[in-house]
Protein backbone atom coordinates (compact mmCIF):
# COMPACT_ATOMS: atom_id res chain seq x y z
CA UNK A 1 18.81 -30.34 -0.38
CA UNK A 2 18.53 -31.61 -4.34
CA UNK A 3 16.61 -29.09 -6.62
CA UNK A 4 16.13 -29.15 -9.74
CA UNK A 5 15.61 -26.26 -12.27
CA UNK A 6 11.91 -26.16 -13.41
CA UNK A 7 10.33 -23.71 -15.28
CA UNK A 8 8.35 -21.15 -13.10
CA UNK A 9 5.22 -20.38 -14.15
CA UNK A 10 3.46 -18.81 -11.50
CA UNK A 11 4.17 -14.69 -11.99
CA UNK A 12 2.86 -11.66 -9.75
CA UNK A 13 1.15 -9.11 -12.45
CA UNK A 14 2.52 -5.62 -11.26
CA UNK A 15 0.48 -3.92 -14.01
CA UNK A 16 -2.54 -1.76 -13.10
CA UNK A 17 -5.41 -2.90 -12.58
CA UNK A 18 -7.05 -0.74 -15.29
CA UNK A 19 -4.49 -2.73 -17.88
CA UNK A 20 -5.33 -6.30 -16.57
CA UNK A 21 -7.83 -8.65 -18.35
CA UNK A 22 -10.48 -9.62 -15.54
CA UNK A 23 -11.54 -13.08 -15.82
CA UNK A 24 -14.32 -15.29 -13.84
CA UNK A 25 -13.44 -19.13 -13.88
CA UNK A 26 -16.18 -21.78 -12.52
CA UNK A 27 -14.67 -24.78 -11.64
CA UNK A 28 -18.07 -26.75 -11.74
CA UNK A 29 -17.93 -30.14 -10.25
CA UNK A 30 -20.44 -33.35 -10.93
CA UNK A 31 -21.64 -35.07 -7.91
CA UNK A 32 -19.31 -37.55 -8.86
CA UNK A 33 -16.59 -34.93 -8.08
CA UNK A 34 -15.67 -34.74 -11.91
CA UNK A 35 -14.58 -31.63 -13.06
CA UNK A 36 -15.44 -30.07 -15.98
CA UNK A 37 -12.76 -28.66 -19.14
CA UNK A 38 -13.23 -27.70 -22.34
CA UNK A 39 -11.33 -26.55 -25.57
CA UNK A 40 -10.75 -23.13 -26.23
CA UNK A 41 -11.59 -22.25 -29.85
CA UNK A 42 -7.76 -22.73 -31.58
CA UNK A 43 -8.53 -18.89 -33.09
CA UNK A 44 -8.69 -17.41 -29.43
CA UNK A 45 -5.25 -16.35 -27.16
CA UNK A 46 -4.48 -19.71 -25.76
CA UNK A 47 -6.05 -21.56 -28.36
CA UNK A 48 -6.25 -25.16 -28.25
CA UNK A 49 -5.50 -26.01 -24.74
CA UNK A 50 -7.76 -27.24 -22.01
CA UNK A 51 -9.42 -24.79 -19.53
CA UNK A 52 -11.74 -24.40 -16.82
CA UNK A 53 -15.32 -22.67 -18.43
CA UNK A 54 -15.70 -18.50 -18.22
CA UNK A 55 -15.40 -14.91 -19.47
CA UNK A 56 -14.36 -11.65 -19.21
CA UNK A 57 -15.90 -9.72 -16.14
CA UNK A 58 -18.00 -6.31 -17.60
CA UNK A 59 -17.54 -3.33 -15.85
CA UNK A 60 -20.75 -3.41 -14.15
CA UNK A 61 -20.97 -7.03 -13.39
CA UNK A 62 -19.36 -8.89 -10.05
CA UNK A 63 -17.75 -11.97 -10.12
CA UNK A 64 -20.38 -14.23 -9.15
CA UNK A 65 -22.52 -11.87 -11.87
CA UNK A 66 -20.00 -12.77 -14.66
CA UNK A 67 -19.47 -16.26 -13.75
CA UNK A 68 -23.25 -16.99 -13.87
CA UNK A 69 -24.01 -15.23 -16.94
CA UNK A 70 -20.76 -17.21 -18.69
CA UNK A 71 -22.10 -20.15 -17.38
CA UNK A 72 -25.37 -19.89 -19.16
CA UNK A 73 -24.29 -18.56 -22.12
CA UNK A 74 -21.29 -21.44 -22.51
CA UNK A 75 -23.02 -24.36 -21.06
CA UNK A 76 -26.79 -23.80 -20.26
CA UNK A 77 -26.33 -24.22 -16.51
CA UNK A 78 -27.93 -21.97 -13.65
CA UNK A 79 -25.64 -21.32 -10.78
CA UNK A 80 -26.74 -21.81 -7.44
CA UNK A 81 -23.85 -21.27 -4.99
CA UNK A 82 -19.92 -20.65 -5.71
CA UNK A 83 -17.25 -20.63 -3.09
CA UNK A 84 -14.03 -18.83 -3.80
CA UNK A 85 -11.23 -20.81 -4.03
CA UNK A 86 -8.58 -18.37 -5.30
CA UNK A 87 -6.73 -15.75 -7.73
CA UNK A 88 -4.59 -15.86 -10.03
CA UNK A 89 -2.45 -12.29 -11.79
CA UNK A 90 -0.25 -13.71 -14.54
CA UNK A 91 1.18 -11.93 -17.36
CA UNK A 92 1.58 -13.36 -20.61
CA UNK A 93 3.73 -12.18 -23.32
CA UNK A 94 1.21 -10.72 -24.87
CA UNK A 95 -1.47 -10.01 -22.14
CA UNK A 96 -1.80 -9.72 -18.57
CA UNK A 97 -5.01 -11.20 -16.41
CA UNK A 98 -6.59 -11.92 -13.50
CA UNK A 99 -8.32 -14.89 -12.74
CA UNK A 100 -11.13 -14.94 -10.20
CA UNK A 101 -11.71 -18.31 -9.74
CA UNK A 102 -14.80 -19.89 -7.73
CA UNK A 103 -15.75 -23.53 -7.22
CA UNK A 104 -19.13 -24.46 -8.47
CA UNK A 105 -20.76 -27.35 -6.85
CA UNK A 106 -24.24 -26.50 -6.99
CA UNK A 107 -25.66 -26.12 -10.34
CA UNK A 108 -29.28 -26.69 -12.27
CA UNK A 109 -30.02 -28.03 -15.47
CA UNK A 110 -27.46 -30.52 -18.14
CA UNK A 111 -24.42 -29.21 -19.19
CA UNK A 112 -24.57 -28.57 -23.43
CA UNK A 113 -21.97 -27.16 -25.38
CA UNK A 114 -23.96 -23.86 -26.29
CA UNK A 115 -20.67 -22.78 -27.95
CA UNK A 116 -19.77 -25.86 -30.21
CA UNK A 117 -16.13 -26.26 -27.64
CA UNK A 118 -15.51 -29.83 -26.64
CA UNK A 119 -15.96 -30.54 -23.29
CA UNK A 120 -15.12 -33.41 -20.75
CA UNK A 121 -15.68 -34.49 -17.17
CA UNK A 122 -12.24 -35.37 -15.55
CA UNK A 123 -11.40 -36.75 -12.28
CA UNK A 124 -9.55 -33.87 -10.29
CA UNK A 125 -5.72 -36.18 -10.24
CA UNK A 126 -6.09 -36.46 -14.15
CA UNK A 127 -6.14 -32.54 -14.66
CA UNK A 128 -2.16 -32.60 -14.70
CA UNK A 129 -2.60 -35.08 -17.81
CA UNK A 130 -4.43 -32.18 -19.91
CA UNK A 131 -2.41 -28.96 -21.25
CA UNK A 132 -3.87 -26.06 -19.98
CA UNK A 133 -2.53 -22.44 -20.43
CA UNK A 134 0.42 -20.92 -17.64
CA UNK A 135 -2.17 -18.91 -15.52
CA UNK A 136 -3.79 -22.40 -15.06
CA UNK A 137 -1.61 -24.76 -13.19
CA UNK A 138 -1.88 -23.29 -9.91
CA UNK A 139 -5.94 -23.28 -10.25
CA UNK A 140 -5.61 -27.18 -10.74
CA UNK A 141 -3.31 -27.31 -7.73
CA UNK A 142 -6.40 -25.51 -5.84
CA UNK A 143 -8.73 -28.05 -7.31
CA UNK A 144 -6.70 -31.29 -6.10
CA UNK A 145 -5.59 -29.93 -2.35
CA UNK A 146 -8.34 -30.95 0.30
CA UNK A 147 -9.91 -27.52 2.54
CA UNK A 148 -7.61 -29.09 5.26
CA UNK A 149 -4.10 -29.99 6.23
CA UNK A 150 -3.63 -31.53 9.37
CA UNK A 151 0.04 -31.35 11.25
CA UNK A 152 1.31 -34.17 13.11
CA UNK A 153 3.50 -32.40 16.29
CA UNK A 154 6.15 -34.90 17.70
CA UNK A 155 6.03 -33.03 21.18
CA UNK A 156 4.69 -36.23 22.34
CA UNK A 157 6.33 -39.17 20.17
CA UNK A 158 4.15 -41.86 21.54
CA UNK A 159 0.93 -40.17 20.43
CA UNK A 160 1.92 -39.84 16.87
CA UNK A 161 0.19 -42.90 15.65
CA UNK A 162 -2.77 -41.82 17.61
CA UNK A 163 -2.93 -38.95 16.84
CA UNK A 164 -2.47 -39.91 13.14
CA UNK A 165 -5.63 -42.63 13.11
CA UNK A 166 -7.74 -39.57 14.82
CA UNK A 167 -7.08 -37.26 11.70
CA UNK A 168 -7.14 -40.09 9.26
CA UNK A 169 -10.83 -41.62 10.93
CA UNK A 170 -11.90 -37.52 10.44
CA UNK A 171 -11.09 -37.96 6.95
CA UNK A 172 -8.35 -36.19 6.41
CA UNK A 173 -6.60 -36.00 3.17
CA UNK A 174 -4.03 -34.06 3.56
CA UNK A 175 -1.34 -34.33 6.57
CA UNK A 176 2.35 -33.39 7.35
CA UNK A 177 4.81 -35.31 9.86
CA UNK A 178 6.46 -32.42 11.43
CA UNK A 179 9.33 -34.52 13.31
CA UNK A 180 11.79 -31.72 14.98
CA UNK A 181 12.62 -33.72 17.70
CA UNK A 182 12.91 -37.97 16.81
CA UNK A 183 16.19 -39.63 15.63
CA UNK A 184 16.33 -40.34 12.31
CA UNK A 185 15.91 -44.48 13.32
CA UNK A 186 12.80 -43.27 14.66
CA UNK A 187 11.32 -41.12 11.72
CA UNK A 188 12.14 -44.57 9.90
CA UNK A 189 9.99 -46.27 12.02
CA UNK A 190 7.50 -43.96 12.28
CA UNK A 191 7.19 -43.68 8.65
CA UNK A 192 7.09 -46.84 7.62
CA UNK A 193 3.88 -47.59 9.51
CA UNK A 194 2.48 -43.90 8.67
CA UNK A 195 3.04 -44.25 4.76
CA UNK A 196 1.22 -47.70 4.24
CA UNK A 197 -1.78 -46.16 6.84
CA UNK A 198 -2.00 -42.92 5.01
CA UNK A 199 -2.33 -44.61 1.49
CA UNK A 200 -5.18 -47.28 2.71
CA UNK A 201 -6.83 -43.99 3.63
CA UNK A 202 -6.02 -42.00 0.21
CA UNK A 203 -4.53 -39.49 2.56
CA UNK A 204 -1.31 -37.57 1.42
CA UNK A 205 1.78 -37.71 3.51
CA UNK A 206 4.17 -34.46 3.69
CA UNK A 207 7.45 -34.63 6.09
CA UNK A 208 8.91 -31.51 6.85
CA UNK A 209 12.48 -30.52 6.18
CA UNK A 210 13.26 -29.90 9.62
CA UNK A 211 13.86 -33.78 9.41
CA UNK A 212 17.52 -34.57 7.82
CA UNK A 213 17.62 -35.89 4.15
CA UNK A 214 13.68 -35.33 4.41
CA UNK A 215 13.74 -35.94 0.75
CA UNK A 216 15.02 -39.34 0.87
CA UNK A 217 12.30 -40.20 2.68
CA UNK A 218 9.46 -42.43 0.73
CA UNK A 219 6.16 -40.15 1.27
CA UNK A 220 4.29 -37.73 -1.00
CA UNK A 221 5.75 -34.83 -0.38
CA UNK A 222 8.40 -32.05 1.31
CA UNK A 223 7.20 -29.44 3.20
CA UNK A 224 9.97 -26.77 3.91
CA UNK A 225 10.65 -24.77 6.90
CA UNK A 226 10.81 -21.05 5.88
CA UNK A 227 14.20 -21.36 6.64
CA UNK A 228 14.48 -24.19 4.15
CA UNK A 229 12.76 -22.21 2.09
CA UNK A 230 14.69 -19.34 1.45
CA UNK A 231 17.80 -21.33 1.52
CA UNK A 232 16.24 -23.31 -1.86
CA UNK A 233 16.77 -21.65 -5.30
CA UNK A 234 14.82 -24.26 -7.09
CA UNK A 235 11.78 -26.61 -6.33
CA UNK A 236 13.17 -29.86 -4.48
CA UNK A 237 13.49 -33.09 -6.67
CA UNK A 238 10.92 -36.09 -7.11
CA UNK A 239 8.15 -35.21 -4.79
CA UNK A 240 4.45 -35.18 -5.95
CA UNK A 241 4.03 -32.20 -3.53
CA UNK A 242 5.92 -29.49 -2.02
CA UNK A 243 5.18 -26.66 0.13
CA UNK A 244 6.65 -24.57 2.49
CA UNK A 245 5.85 -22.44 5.62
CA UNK A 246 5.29 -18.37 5.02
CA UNK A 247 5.27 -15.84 7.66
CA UNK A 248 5.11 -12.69 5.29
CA UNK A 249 5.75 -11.57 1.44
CA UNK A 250 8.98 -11.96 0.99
CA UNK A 251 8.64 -15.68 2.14
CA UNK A 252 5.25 -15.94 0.11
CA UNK A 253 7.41 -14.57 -3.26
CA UNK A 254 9.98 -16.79 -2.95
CA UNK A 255 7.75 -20.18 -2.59
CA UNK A 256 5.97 -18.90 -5.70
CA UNK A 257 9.40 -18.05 -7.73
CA UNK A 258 10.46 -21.86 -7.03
CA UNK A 259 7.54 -23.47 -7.97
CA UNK A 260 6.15 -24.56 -4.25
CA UNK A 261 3.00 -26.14 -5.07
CA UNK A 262 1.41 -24.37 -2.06
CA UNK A 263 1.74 -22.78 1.37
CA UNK A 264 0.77 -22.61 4.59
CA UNK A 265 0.67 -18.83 5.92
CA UNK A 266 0.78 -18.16 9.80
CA UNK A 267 -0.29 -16.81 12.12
CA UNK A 268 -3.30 -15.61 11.70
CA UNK A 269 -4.44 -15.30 15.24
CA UNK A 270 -2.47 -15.54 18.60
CA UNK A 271 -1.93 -19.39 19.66
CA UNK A 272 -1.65 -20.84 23.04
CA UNK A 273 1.95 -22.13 22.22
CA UNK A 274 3.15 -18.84 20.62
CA UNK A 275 1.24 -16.50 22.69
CA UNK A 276 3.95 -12.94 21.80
CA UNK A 277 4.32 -13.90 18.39
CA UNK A 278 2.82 -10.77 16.63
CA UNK A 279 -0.14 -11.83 13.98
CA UNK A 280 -1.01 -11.66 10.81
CA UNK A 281 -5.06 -11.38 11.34
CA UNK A 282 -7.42 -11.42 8.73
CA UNK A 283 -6.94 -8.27 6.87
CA UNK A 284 -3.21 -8.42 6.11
CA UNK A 285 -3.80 -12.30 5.56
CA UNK A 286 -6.04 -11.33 2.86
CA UNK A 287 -3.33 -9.24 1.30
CA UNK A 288 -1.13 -11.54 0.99
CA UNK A 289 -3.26 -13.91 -0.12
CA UNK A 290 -4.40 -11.68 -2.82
CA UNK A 291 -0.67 -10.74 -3.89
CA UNK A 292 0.35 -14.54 -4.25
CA UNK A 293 -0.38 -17.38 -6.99
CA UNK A 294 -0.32 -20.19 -5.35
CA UNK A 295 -3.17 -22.05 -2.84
CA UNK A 296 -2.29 -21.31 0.89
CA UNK A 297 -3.56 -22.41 3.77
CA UNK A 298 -4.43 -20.47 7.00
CA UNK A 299 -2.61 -21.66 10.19
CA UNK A 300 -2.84 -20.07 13.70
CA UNK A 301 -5.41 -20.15 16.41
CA UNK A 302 -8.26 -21.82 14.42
CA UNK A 303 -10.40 -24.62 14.09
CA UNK A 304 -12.37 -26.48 11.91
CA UNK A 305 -15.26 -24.32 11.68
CA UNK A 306 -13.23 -21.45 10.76
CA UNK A 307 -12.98 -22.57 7.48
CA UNK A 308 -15.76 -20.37 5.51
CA UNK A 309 -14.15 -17.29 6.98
CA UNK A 310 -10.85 -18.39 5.52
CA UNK A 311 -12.06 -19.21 1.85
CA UNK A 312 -13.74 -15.61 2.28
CA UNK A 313 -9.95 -14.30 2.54
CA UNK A 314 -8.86 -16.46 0.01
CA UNK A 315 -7.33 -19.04 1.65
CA UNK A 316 -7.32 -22.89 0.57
CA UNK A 317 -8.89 -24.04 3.73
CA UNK A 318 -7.42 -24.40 7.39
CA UNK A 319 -4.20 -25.82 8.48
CA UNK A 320 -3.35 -26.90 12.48
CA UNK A 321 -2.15 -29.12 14.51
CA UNK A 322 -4.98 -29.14 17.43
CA UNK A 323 -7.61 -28.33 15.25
CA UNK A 324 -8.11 -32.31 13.74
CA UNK A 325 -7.46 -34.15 16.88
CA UNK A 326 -10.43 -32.71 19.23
């Protein structure tokens, strides 16, 4: 598989907590689905590149607390509901933080620049054209990926295009062609109809590596086996998107050292195909979530519905193959 050798910028912060710089960051969205930046003050640390609006967390004050007070004070807004969406432990040369970051989509009042910082409303795709600050990147990764990434199983080859127009009519954005078992004529084939249909649709197509020369492939992305994974000491080559499988930390780590621009992490609960496999559940999910910079997904047993309960462990949103297709 071709790699190349990008710089990795997403690092696990070791330090204790008592040393860390604790940070609440609003991504507040327009009902356009804008999202809103501004300019950080050139004297500040970071100074002069784009962020997403916030502060410092006081000792007394939650996250929500700090986020809503920040808010106020930066851009004259009153918060009315957040949703996590996740967390970020980086460590700078010169300073180590954590980011709690929530998504802000319900808000009252116009948003001023109480502060004097330049701010702008930018479509979600056109964050990776603004420089933002290391600890950053994987928070606009967050901000583009859907809450859910539907799997396309070839156990039954002549219900993939079905099965892809069901997930596509849901409006799903986000899908992978998991081909394990189809000759590579017939990954062509399949392809070549499922590309055009997943574009008309705005829809991003992933093929997983289990597929030879995956990356050769035209589609949006690579999504590696763990196996692949681990065998991978840099980030694949010329793919908008790449992620990878996880079944525990070490597999979690190594995504994050490559540059894997997020992760599906399984099982959480048992699964009618995989009914021995032992499971994460929601506790040690949470964990790892919390231990990892990078958006992941949660993938075993659940639906839908389930997806609340996931962002409340940190996850990205829900992953599965049945879940899309009742």
């Amino acid at each position: 598989m071709r790699c190349n050798n990008l710089p990795v910028t997403f690092s696990a912060t070791k330090s204790n907590s008592m040393n860390l710089l604790q940070v609440a960051v609003g991504v507040v969205k327009n009902p356009s689905g804008q999202i809103l930046i501004s300019l950080r003050n050139n004297k500040l640390h970071q100074g002069g590149l784009w962020e997403f609006p916030g502060g410092k967390i006081e000792a007394t004050e939650t996250v929500e607390q700090a986020l809503a007070r920040e808010l106020k004070e930066e851009l004259d807004i009153t918060v009315q509901a957040t949703t996590p969406l996740i967390t970020i432990n980086h460590q700078y040369p010169d300073l180590a933080v954590q980011l709690h970051v929530l998504s802000v989509e319900r808000f009252d009042g116009e948003v001023k620049s109480c502060e004097g910082q330049p701010f702008l409303w930018v479509n979600p795709d056109d964050l990776t054209k603004y420089d933002f600050p290391a600890a950053n990147r994987p928070i606009i990764a967050a901000v583009r990926l859907p809450h859910y990434y539907a799997i396309l199983d070839d156990a039954d080859p002549a219900l993939l295009l079905v099965n892809l127009m069901k997930v596509l009519d849901k409006g799903i954005k986000l899908i992978q062609a998991r081909l394990k078992t189809l000759s590579i004529a017939e990954v062509k084939a399949f392809l070549e109809q499922a590309f055009p249909l997943c574009k008309a649709h705005n829809a991003w197509l992933l093929l997983n590596s289990s597929v030879k020369n995956a990356e050769d492939f035209e589609v949006d992305g690579l999504h590696l086996t763990s196996a692949d994974l681990l065998a991978c000491e840099q980030r694949p080559v010329n793919k908008r998107w790449v992620a990878a499988s996880c079944h525990n930390g070490d597999e979690l780590y190594h995504a994050q050292k490559i540059g894997v621009d997020f992760v599906v992490l399984a099982p959480v609960l048992p699964t009618p195909t995989h009914p021995d496999a032992e499971v994460l559940g929601w506790d040690q999910f949470a964990e790892l979530v919390a231990n990892s910079n990078l958006p992941v997904y949660a993938l075993g047993g659940l639906t839908g519905s389930d997806l609340l309960l996931a962002q409340r462990a940190g996850a990205q949103g829900i992953a599965g193959i049945r879940a899309f297709l009742g």
